[in-house]
N, C-alpha and C. Protein backbone atom coordinates (compact mmCIF):
# COMPACT_ATOMS: atom_id res chain seq x y z
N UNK A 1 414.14 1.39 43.72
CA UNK A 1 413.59 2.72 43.94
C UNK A 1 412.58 2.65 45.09
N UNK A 2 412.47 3.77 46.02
CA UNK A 2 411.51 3.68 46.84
C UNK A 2 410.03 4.14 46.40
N UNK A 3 409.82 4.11 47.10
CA UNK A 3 407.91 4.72 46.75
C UNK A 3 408.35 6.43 46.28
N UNK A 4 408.84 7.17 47.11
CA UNK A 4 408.85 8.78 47.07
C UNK A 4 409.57 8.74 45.84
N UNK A 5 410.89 7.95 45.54
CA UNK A 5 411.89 7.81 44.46
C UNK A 5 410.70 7.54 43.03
N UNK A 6 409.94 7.22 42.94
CA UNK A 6 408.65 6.16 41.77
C UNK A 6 408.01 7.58 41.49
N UNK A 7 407.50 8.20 42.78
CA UNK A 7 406.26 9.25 42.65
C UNK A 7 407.14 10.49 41.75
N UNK A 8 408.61 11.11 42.73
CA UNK A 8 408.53 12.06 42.00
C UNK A 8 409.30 11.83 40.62
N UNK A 9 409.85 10.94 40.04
CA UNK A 9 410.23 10.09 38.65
C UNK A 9 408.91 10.37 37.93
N UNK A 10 407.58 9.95 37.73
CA UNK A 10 405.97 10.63 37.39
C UNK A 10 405.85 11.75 37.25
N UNK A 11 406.20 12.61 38.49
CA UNK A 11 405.80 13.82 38.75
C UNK A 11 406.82 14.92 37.69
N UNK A 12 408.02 14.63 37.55
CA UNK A 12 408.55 15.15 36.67
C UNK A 12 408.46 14.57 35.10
N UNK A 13 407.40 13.55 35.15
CA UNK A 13 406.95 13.25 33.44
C UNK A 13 406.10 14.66 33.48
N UNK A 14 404.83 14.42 34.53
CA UNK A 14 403.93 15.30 34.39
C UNK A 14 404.06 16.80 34.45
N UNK A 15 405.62 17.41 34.39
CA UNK A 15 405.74 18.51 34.91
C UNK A 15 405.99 19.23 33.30
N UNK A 16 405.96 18.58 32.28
CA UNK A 16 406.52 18.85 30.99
C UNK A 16 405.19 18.80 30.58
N UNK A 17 404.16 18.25 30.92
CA UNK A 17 402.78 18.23 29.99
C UNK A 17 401.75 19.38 30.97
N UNK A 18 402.25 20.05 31.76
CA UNK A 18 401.23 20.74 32.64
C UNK A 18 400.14 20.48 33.20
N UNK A 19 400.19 18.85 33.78
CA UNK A 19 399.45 18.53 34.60
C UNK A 19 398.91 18.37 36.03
N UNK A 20 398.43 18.87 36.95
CA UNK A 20 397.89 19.33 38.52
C UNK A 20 398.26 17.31 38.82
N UNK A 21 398.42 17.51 40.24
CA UNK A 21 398.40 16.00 40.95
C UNK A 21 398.31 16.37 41.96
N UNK A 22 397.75 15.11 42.75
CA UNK A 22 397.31 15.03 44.12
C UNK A 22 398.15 13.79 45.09
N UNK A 23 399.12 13.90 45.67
CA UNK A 23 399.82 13.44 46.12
C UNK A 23 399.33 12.90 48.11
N UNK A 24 399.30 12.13 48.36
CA UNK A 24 398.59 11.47 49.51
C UNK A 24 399.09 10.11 50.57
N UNK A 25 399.77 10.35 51.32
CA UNK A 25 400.40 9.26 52.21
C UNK A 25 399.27 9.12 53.46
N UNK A 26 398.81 7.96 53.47
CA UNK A 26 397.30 7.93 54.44
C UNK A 26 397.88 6.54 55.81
N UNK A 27 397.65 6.62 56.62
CA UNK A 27 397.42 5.62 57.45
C UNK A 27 396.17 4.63 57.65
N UNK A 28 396.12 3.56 57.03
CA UNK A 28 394.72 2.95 56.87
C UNK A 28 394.26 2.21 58.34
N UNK A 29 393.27 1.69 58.51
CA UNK A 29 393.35 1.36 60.17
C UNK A 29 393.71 -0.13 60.58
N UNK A 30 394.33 -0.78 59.19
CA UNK A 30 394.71 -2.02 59.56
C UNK A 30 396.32 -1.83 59.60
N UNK A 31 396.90 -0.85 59.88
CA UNK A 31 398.17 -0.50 60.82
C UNK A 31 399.22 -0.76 59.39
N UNK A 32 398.34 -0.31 58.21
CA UNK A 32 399.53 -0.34 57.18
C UNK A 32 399.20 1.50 56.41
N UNK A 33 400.19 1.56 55.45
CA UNK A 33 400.57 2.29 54.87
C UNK A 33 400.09 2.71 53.24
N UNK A 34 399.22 4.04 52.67
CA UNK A 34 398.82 3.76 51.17
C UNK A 34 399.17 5.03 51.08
N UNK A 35 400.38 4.67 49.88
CA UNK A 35 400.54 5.98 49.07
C UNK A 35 399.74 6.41 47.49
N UNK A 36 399.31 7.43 47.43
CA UNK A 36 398.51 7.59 46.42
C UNK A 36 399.18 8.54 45.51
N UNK A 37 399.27 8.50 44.31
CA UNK A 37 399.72 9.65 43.22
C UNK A 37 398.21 9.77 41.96
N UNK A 38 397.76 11.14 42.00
CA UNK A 38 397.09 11.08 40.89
C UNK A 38 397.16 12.18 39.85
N UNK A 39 397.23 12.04 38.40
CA UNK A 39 397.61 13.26 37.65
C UNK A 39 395.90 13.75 37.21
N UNK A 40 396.06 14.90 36.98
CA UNK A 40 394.77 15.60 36.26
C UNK A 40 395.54 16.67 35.08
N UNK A 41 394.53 16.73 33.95
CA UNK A 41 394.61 17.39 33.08
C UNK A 41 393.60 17.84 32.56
N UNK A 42 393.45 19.48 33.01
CA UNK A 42 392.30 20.42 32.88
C UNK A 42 391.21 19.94 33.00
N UNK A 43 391.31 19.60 34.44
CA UNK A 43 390.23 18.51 34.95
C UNK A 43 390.03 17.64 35.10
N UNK A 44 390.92 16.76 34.24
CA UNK A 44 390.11 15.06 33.49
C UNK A 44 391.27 14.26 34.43
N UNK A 45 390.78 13.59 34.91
CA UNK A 45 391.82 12.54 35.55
C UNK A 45 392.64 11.62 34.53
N UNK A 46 393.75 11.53 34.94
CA UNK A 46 394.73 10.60 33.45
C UNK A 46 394.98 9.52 34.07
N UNK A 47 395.76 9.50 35.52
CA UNK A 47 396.37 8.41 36.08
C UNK A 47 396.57 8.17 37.55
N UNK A 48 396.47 6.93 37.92
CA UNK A 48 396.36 7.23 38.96
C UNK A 48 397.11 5.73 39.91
N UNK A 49 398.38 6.11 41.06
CA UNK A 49 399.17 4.72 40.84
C UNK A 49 398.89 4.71 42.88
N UNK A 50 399.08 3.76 42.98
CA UNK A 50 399.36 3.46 44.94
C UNK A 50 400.14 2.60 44.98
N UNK A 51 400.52 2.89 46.39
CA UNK A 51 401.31 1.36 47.07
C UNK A 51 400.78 0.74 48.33
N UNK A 52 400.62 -0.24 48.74
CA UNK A 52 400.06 0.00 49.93
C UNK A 52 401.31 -0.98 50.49
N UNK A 53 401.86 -0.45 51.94
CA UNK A 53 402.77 -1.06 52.97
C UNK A 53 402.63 -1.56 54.00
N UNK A 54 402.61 -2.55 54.47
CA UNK A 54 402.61 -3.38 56.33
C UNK A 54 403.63 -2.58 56.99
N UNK A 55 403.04 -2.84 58.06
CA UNK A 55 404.53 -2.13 59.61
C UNK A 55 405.27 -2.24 58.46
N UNK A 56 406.22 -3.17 58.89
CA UNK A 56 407.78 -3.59 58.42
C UNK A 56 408.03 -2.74 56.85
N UNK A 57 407.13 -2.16 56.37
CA UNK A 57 407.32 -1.37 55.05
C UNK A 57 407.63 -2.87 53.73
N UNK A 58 407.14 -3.42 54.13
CA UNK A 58 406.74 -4.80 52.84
C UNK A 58 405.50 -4.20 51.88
N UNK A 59 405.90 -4.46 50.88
CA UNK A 59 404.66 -4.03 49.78
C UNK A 59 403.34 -5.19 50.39
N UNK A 60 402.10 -4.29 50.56
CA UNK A 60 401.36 -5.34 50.09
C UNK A 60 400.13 -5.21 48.70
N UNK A 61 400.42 -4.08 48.16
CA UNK A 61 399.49 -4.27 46.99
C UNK A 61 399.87 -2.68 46.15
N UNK A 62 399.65 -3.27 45.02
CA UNK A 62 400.36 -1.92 43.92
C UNK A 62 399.69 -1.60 42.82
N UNK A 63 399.18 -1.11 42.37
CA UNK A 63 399.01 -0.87 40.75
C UNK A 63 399.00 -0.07 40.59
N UNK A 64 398.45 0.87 39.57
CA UNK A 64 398.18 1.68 38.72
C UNK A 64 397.10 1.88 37.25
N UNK A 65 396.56 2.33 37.28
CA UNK A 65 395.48 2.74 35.95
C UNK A 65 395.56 4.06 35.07
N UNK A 66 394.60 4.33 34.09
CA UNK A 66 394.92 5.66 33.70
C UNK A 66 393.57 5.81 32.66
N UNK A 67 393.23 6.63 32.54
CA UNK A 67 391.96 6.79 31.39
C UNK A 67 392.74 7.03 29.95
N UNK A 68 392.41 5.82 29.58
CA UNK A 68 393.51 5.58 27.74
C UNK A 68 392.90 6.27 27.06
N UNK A 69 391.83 7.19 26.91
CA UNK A 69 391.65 8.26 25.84
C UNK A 69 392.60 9.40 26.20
N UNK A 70 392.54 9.54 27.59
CA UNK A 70 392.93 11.02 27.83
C UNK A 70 394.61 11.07 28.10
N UNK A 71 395.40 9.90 28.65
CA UNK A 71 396.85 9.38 29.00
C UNK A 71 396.94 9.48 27.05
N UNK A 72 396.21 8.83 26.22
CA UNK A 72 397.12 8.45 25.16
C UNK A 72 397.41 9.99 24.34
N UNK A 73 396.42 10.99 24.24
CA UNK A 73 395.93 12.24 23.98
C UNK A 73 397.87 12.79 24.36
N UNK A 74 397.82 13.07 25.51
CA UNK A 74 398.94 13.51 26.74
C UNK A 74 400.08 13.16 26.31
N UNK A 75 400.24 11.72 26.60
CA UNK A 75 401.73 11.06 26.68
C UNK A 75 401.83 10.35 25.56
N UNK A 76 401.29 9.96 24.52
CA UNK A 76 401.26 9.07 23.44
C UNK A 76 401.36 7.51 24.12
N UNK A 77 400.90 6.63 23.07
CA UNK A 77 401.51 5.23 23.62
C UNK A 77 402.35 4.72 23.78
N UNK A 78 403.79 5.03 23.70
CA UNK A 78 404.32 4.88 23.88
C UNK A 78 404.86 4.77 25.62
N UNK A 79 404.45 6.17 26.04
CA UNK A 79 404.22 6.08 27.54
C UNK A 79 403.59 5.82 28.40
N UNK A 80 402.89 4.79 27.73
CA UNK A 80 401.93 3.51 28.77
C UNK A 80 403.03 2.42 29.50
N UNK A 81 404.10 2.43 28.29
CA UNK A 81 404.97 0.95 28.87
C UNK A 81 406.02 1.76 29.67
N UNK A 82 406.82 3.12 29.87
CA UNK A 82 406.88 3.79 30.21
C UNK A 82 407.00 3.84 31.82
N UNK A 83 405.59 4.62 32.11
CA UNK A 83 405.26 4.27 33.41
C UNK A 83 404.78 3.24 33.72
N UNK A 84 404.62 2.23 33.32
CA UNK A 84 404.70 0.71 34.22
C UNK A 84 405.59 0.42 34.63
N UNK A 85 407.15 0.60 33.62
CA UNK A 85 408.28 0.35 33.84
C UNK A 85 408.85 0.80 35.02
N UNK A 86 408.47 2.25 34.98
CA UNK A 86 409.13 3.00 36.72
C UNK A 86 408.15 2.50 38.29
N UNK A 87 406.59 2.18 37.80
CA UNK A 87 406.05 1.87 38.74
C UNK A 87 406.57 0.50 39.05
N UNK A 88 406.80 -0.39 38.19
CA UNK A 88 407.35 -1.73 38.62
C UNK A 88 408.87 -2.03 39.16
N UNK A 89 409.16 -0.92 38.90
CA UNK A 89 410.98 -0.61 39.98
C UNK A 89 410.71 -0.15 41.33
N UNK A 90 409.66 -0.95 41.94
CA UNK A 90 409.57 -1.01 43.52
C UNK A 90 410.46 -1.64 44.23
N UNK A 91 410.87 -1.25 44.68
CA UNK A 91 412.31 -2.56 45.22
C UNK A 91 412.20 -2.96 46.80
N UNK A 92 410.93 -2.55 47.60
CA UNK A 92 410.40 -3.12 48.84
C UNK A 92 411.07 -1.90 50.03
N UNK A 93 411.51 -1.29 49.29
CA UNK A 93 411.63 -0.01 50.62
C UNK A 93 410.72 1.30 50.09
């Protein structure tokens, strides 16, 4: 999956729980690439995932977090392992 393929896979979790996101492709000044996805719910931030890319579009750094009172509230726990699963189907494009 690509990065855009990851984000909107999320974005349609979050589209069933009525949550706002902030979506962000930045040019950093060391000539690479950070994509940002973050969900909010009636304010409260839940989650929040990046990628960051070199020229050549090589991953160089990834994760994701989420505030576990307010994600577990939302998505139950179950959908913690969930979205790791889709964020970790980066496949380097």
């Amino acid at each position: 999956m690509t990065v855009e393929e990851i984000f909107e896979r999320l974005v349609s979790l979050a589209h069933g729980e009525r949550m706002s996101y902030h979506r962000a492709k930045v040019r950093t000044n060391a000539k690479k690439t950070r994509y940002d996805l973050t969900f909010f719910k009636n304010g409260k931030y839940v989650l929040r995932i990046f990628f960051v890319l070199d020229e050549s579009g090589q991953e160089v750094a990834r994760d994701f977090n989420y505030m576990p009172s307010v994600f577990v509230e939302i998505f139950g726990e179950e959908q913690i392992e969930e979205v790791e699963s889709i964020v970790k189907r980066w496949n380097g494009r």
